[in-house]
N, C-alpha and C. Protein backbone atom coordinates (compact mmCIF):
# COMPACT_ATOMS: atom_id res chain seq x y z
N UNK A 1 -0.91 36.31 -19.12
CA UNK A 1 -1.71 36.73 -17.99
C UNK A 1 -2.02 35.53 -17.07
N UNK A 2 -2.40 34.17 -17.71
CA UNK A 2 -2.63 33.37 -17.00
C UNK A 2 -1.57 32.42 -16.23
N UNK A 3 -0.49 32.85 -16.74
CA UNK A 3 0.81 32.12 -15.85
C UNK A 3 1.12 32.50 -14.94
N UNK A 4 1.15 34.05 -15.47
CA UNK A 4 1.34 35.01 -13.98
C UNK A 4 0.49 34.97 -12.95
N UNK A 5 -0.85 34.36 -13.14
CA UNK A 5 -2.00 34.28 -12.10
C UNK A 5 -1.39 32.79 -11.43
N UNK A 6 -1.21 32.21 -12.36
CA UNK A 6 -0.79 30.89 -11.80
C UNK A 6 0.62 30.90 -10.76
N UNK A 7 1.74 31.59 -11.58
CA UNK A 7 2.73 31.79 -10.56
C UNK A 7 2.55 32.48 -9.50
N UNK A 8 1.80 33.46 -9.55
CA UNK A 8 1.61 33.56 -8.15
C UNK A 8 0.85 33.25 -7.36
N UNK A 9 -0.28 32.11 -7.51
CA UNK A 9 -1.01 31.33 -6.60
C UNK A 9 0.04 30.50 -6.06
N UNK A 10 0.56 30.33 -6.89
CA UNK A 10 2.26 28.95 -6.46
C UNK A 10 2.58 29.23 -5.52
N UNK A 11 3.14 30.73 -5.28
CA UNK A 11 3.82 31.58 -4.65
C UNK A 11 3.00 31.93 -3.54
N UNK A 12 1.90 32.59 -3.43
CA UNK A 12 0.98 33.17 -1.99
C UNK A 12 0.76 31.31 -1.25
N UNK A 13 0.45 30.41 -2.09
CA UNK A 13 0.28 29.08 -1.18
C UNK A 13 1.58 28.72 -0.47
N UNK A 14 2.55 28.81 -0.84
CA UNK A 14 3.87 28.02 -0.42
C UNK A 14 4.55 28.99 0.53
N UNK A 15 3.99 30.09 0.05
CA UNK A 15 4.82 31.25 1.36
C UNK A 15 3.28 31.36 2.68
N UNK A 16 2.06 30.73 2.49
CA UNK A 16 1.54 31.14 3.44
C UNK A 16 1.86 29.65 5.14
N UNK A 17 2.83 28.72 4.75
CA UNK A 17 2.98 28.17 6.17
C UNK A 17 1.99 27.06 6.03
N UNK A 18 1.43 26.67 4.96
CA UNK A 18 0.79 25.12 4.97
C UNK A 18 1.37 24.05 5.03
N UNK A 19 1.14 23.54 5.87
CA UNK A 19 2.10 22.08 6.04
C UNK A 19 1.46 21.49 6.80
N UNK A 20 1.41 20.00 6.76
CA UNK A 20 1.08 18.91 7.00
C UNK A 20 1.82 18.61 8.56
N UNK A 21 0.40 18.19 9.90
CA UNK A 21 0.85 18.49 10.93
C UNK A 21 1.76 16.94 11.03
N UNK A 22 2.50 17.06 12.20
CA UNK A 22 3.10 15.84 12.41
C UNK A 22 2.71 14.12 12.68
N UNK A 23 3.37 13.38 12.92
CA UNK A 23 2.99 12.03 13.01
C UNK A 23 1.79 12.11 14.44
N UNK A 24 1.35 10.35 13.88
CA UNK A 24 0.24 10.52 14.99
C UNK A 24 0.98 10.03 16.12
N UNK A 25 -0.01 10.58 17.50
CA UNK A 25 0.87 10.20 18.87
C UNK A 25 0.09 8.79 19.55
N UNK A 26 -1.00 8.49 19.06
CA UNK A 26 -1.71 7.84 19.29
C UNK A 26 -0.95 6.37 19.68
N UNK A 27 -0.33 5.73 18.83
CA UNK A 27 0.81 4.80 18.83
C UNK A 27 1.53 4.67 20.13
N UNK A 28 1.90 3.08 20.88
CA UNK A 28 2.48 3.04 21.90
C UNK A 28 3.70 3.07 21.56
N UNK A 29 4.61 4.60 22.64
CA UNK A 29 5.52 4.64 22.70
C UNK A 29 6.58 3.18 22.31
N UNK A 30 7.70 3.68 21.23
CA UNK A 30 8.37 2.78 20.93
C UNK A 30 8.04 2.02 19.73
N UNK A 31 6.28 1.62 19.62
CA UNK A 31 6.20 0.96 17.95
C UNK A 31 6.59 1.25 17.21
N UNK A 32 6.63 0.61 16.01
CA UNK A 32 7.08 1.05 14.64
C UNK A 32 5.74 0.28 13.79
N UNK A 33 5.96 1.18 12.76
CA UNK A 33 4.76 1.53 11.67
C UNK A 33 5.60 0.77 10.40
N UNK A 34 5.22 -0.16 9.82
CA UNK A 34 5.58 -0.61 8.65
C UNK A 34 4.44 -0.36 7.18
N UNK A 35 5.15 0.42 6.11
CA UNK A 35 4.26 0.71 5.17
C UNK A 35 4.35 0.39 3.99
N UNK A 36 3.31 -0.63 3.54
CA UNK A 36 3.49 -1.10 2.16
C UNK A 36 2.42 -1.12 1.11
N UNK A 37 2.55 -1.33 0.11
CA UNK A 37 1.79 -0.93 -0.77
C UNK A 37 1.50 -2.20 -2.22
N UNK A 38 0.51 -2.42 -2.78
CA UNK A 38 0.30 -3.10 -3.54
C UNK A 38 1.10 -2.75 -5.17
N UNK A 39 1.57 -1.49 -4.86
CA UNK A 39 2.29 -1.25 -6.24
C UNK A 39 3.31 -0.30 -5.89
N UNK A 40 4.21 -1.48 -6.34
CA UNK A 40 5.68 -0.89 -5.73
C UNK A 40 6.28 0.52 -6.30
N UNK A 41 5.51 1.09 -7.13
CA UNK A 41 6.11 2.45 -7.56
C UNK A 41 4.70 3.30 -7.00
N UNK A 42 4.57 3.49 -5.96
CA UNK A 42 3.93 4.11 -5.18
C UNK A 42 4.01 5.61 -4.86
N UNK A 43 3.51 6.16 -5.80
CA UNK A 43 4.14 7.84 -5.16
C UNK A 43 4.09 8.07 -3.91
N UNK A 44 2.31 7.59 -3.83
CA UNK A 44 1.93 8.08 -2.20
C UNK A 44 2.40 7.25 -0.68
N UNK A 45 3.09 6.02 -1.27
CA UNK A 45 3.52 5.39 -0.11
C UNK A 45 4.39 6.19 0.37
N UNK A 46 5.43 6.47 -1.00
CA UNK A 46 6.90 7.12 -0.64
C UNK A 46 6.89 8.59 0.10
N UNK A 47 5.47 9.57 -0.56
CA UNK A 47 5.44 10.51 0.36
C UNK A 47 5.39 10.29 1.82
N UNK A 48 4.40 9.33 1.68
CA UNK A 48 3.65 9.08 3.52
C UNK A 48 4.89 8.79 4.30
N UNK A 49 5.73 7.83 3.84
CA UNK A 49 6.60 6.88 4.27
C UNK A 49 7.83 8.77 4.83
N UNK A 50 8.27 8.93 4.26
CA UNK A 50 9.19 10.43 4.02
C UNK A 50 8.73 11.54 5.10
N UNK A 51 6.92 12.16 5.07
CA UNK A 51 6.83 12.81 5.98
C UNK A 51 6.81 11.95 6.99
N UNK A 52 5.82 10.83 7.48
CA UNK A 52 5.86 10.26 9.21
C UNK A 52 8.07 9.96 9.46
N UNK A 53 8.86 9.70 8.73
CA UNK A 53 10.04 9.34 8.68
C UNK A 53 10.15 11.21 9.56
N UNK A 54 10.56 12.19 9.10
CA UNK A 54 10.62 13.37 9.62
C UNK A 54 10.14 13.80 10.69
N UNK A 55 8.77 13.32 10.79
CA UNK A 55 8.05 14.04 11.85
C UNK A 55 8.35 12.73 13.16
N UNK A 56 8.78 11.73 13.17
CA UNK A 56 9.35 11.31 14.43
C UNK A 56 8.80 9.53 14.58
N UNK A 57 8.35 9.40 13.72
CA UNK A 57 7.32 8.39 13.93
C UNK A 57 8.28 7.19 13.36
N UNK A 58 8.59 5.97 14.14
CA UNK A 58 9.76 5.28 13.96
C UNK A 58 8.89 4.40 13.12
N UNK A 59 9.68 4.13 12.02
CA UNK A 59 9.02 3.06 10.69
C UNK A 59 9.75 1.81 11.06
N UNK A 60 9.56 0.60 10.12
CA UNK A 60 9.97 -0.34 10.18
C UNK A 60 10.50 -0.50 9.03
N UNK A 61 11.96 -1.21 8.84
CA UNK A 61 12.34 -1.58 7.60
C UNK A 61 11.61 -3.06 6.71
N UNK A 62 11.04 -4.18 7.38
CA UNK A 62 10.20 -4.86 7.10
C UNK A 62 9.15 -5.12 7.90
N UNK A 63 7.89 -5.80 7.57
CA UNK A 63 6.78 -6.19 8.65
C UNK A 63 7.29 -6.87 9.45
N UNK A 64 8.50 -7.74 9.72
CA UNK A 64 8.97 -8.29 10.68
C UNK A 64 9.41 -7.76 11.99
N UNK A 65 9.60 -7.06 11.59
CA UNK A 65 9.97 -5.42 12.68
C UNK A 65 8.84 -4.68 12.91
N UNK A 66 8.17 -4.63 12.62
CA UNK A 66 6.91 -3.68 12.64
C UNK A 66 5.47 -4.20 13.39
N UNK A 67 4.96 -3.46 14.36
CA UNK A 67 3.91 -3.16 15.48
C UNK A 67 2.37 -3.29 14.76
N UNK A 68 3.11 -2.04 13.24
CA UNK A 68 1.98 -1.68 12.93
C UNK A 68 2.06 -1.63 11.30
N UNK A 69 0.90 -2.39 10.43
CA UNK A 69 1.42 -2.16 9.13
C UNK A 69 -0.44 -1.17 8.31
N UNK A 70 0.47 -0.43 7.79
CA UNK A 70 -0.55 0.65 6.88
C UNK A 70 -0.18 0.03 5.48
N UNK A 71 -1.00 -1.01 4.82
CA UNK A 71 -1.38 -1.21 3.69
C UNK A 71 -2.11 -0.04 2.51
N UNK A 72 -1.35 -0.07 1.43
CA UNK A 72 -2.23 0.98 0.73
C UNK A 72 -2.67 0.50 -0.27
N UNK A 73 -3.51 -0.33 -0.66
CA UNK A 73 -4.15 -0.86 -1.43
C UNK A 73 -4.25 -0.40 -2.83
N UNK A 74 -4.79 0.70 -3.12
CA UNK A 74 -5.40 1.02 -4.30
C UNK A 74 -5.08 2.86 -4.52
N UNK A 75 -4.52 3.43 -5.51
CA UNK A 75 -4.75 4.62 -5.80
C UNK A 75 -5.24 4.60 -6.95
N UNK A 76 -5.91 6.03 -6.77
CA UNK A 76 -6.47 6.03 -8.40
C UNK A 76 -6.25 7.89 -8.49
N UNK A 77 -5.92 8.51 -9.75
CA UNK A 77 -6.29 9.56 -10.31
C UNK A 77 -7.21 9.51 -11.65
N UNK A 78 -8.29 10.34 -11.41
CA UNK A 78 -9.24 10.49 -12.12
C UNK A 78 -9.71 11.76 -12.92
N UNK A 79 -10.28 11.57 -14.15
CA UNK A 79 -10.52 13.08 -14.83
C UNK A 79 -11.55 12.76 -15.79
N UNK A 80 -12.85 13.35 -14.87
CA UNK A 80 -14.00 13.31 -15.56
C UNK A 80 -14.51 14.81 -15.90
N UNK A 81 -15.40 14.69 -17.23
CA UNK A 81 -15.66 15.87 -17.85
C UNK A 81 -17.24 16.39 -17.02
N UNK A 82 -17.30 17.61 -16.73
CA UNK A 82 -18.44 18.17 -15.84
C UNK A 82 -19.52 18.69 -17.14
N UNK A 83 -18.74 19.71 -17.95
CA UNK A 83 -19.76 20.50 -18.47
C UNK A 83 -19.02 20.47 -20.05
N UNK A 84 -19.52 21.04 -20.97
CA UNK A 84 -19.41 21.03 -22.12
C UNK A 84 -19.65 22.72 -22.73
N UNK A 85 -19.20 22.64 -23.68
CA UNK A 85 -19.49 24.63 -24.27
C UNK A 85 -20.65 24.04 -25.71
N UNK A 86 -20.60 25.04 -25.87
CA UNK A 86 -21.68 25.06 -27.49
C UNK A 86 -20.77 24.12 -28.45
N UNK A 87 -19.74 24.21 -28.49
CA UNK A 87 -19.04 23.09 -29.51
C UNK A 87 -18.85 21.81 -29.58
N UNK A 88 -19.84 21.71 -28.10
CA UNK A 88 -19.57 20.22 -27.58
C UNK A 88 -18.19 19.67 -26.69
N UNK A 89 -17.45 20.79 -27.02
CA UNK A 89 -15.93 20.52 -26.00
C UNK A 89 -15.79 20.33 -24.77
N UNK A 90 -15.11 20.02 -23.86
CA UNK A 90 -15.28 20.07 -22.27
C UNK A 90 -14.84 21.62 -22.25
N UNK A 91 -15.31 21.80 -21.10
CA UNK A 91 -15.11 23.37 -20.48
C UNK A 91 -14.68 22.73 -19.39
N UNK A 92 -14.93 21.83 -18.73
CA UNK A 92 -15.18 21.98 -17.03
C UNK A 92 -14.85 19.98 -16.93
N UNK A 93 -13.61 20.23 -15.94
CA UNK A 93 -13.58 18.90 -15.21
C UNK A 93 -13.11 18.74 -14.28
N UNK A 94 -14.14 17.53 -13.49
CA UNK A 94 -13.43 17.19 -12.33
C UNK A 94 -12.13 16.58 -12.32
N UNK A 95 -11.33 17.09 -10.87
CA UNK A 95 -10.29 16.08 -10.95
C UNK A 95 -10.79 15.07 -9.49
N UNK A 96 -10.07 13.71 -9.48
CA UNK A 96 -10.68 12.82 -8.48
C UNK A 96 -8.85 12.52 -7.94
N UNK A 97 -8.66 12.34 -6.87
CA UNK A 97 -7.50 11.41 -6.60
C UNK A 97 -7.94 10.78 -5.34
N UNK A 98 -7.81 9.40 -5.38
CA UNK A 98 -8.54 8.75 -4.06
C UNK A 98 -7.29 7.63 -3.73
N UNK A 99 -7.66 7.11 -2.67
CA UNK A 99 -6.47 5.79 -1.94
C UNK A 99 -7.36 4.70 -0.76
N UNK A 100 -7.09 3.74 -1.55
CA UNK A 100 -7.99 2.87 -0.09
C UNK A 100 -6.98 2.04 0.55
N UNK A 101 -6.88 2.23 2.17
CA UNK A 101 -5.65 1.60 2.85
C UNK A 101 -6.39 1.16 3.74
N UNK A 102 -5.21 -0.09 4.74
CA UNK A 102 -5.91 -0.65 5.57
C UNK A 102 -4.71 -0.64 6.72
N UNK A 103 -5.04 -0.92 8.11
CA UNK A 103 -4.29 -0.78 8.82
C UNK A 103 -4.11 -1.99 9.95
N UNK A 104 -3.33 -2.37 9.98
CA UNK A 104 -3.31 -4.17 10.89
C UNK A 104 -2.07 -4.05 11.92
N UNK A 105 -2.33 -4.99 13.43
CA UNK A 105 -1.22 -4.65 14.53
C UNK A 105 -0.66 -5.91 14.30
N UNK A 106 0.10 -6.25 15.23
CA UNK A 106 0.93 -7.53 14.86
C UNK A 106 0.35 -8.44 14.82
N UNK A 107 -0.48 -8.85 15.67
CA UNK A 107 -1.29 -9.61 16.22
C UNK A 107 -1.99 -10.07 14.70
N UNK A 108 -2.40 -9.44 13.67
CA UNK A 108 -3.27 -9.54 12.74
C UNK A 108 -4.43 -8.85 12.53
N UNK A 109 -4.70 -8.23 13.56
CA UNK A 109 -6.11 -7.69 14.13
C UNK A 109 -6.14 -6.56 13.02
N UNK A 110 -7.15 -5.98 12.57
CA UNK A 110 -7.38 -5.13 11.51
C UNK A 110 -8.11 -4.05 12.33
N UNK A 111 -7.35 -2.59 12.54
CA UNK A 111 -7.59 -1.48 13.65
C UNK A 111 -8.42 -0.65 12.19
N UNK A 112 -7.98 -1.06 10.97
CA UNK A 112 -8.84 -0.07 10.03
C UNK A 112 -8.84 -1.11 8.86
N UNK A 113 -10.01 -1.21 8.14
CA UNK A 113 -10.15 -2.35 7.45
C UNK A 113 -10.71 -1.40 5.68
N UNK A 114 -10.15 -1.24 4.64
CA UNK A 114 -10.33 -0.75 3.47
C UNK A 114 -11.00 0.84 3.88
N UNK A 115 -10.43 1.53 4.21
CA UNK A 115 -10.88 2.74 4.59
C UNK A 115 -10.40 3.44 2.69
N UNK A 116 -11.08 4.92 2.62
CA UNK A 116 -11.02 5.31 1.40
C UNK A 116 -10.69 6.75 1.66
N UNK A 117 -9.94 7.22 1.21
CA UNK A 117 -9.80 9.05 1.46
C UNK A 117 -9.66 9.56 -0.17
N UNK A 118 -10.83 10.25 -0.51
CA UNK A 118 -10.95 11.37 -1.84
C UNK A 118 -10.44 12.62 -1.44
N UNK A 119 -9.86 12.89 -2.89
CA UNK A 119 -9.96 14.46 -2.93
C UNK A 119 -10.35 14.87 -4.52
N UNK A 120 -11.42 15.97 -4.02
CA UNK A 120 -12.19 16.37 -5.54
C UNK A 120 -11.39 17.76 -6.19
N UNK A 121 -11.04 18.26 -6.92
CA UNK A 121 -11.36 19.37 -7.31
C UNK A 121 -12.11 19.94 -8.29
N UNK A 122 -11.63 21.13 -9.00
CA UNK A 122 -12.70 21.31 -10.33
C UNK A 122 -12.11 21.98 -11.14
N UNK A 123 -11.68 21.82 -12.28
CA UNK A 123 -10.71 22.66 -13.42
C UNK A 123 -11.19 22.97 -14.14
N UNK A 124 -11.28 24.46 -14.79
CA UNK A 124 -12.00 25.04 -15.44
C UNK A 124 -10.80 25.12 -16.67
N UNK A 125 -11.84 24.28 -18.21
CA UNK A 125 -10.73 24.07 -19.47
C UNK A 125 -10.96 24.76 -20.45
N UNK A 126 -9.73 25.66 -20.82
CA UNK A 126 -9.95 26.56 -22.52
C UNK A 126 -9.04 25.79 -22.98
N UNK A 127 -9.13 25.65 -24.31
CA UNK A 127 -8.98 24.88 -25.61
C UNK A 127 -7.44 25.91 -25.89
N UNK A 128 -7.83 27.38 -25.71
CA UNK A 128 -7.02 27.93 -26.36
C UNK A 128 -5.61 28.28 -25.41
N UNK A 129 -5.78 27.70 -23.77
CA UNK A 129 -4.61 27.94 -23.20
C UNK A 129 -4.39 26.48 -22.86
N UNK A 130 -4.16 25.38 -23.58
CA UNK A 130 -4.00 24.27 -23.51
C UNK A 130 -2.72 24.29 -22.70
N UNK A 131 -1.77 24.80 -22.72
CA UNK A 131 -0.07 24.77 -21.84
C UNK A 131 -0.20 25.01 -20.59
N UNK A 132 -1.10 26.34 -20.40
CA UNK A 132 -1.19 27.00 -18.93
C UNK A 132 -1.79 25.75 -17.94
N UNK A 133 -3.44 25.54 -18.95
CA UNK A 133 -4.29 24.37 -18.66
C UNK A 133 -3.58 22.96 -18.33
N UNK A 134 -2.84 22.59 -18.80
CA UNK A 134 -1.88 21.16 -18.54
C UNK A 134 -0.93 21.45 -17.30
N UNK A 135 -0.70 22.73 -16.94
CA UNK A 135 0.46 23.00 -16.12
C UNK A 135 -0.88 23.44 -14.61
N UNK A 136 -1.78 24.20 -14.92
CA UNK A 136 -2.75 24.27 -13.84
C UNK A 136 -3.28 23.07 -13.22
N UNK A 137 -3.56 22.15 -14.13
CA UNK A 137 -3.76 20.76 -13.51
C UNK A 137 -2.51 19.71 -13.07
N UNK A 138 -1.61 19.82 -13.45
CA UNK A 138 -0.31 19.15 -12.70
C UNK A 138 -0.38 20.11 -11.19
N UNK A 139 -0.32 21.35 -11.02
CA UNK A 139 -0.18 21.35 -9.96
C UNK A 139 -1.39 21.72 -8.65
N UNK A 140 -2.77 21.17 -9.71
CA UNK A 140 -3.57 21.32 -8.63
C UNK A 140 -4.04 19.64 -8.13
N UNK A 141 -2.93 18.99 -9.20
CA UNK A 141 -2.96 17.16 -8.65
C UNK A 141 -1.75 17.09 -7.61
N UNK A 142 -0.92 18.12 -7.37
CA UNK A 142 0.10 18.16 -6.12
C UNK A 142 -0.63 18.33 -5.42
N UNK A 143 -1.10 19.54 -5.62
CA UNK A 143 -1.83 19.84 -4.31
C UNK A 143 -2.57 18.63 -3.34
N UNK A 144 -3.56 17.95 -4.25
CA UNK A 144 -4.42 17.16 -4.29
C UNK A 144 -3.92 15.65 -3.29
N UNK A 145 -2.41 15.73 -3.83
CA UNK A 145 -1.78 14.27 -3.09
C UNK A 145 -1.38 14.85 -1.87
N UNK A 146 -0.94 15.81 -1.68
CA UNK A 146 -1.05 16.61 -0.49
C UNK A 146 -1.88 16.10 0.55
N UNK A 147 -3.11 16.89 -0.08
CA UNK A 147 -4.50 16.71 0.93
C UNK A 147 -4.51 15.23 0.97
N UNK A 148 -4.84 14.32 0.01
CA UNK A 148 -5.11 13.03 0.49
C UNK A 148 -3.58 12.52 1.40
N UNK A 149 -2.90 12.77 1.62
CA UNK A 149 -1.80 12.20 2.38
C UNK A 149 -2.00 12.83 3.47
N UNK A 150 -2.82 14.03 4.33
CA UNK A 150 -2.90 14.84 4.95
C UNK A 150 -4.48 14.17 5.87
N UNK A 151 -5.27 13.32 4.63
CA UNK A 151 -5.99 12.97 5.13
C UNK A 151 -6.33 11.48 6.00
N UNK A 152 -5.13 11.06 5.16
CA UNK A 152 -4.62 9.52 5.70
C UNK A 152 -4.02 9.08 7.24
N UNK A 153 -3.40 10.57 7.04
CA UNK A 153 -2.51 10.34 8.29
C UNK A 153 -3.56 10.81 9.54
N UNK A 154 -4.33 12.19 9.09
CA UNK A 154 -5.61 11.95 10.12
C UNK A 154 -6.06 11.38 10.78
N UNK A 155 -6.62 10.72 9.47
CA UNK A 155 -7.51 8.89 9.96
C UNK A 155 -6.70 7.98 10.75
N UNK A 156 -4.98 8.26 10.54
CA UNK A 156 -4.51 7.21 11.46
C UNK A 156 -4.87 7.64 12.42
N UNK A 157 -4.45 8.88 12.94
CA UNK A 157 -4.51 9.41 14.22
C UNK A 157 -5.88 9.27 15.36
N UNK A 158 -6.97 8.79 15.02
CA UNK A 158 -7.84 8.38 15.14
C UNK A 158 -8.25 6.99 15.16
N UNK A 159 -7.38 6.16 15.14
CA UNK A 159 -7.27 4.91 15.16
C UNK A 159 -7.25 4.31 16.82
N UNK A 160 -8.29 3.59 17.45
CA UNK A 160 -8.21 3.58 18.51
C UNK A 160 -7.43 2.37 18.70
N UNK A 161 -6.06 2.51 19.65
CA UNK A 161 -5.53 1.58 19.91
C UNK A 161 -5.42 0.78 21.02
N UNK A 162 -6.33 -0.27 21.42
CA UNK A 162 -6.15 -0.37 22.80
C UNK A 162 -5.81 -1.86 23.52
N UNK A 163 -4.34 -2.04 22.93
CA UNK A 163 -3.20 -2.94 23.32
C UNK A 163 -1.96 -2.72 23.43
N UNK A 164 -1.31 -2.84 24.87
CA UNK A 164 -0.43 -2.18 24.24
C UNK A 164 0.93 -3.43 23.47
N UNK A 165 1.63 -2.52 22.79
CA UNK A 165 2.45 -3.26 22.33
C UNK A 165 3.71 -3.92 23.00
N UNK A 166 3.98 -5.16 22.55
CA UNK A 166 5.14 -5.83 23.58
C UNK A 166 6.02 -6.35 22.58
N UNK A 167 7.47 -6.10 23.44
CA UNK A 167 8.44 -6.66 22.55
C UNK A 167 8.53 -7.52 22.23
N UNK A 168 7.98 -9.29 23.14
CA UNK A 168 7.79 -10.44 22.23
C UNK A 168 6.56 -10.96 22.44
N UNK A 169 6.29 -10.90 21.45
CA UNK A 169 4.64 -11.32 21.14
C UNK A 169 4.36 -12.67 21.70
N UNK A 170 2.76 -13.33 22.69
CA UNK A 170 3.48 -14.41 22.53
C UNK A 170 3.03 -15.93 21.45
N UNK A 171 3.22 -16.41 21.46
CA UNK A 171 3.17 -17.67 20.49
C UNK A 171 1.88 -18.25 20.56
N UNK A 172 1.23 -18.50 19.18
CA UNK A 172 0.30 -19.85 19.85
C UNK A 172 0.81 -21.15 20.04
């Protein structure tokens, strides 16, 4: 019963047209966005990096090339226990997935300096559907990188930029 509830939440979310809007426009025509990360097996770089790559937003293959660099400092996934049953067991936990990035122009100048984007949810745990339960939380931590990648790119978009960019920078 509970898979089938599950498969088809899978199913009504992915057929209802949610998707993550496009790159930000904010950016002077022509920059490029260089994106790196403190740990090179980065899920969420590689997502970020993949959708702005699609949606139009010209990347940089190194910071040498690049206008604009989005540092991603820190991810974390988290799983703390909320509530407990009469047996003392968890019933109830949060899930946490958070990312703190920073955002710098060529120049050095820091346009966003350790910014943080959470996403909470709340998983409700039986003991006795431990499979369903392991498979409900894998994909409500997709979801989850989703939203925080959804929320990142936001925040870029909101990034006030007000220089514009030049092809040769000049020297001190």
């Amino acid at each position: 019963m509970l898979r089938t509830l599950i498969l088809t939440l899978t199913v009504i979310i992915s057929a209802c047209g949610w998707h993550l809007r496009g790159a930000p426009k904010n950016f002077p025509p022509g920059s490029k966005l260089y994106i790196t990360t403190e740990d090179p097996r980065s899920q969420l770089a590689e997502s970020i990096t993949r959708l702005l790559q699609t949606s139009g937003l010209p990347l940089a293959e190194d910071s040498t090339q690049a206008d604009f660099t989005l540092t991603i400092h820190k991810e974390t996934e988290q799983k703390r226990t909320v509530s407990v049953d009469a047996k003392g067991q968890a019933s109830e936990y949060e899930l946490i997935t958070s990312a703190e990035y920073s955002v710098r122009d060529i120049n050095g100048h820091d346009l966003l300096t350790n910014a943080r984007a959470d996403v909470y949810r709340t998983l409700v745990w039986d003991e006795s559907e431990i499979v369903s339960k392991g498979e409900e939380e894998r994909l409500q931590r997709e979801e989850m990188r989703r939203e925080l990648i959804s929320r990142i790119i936001d925040r870029l978009r909101r990034i006030e930029i007000s220089t514009p960019v030049t092809d040769n920078p000049a020297t001190p």
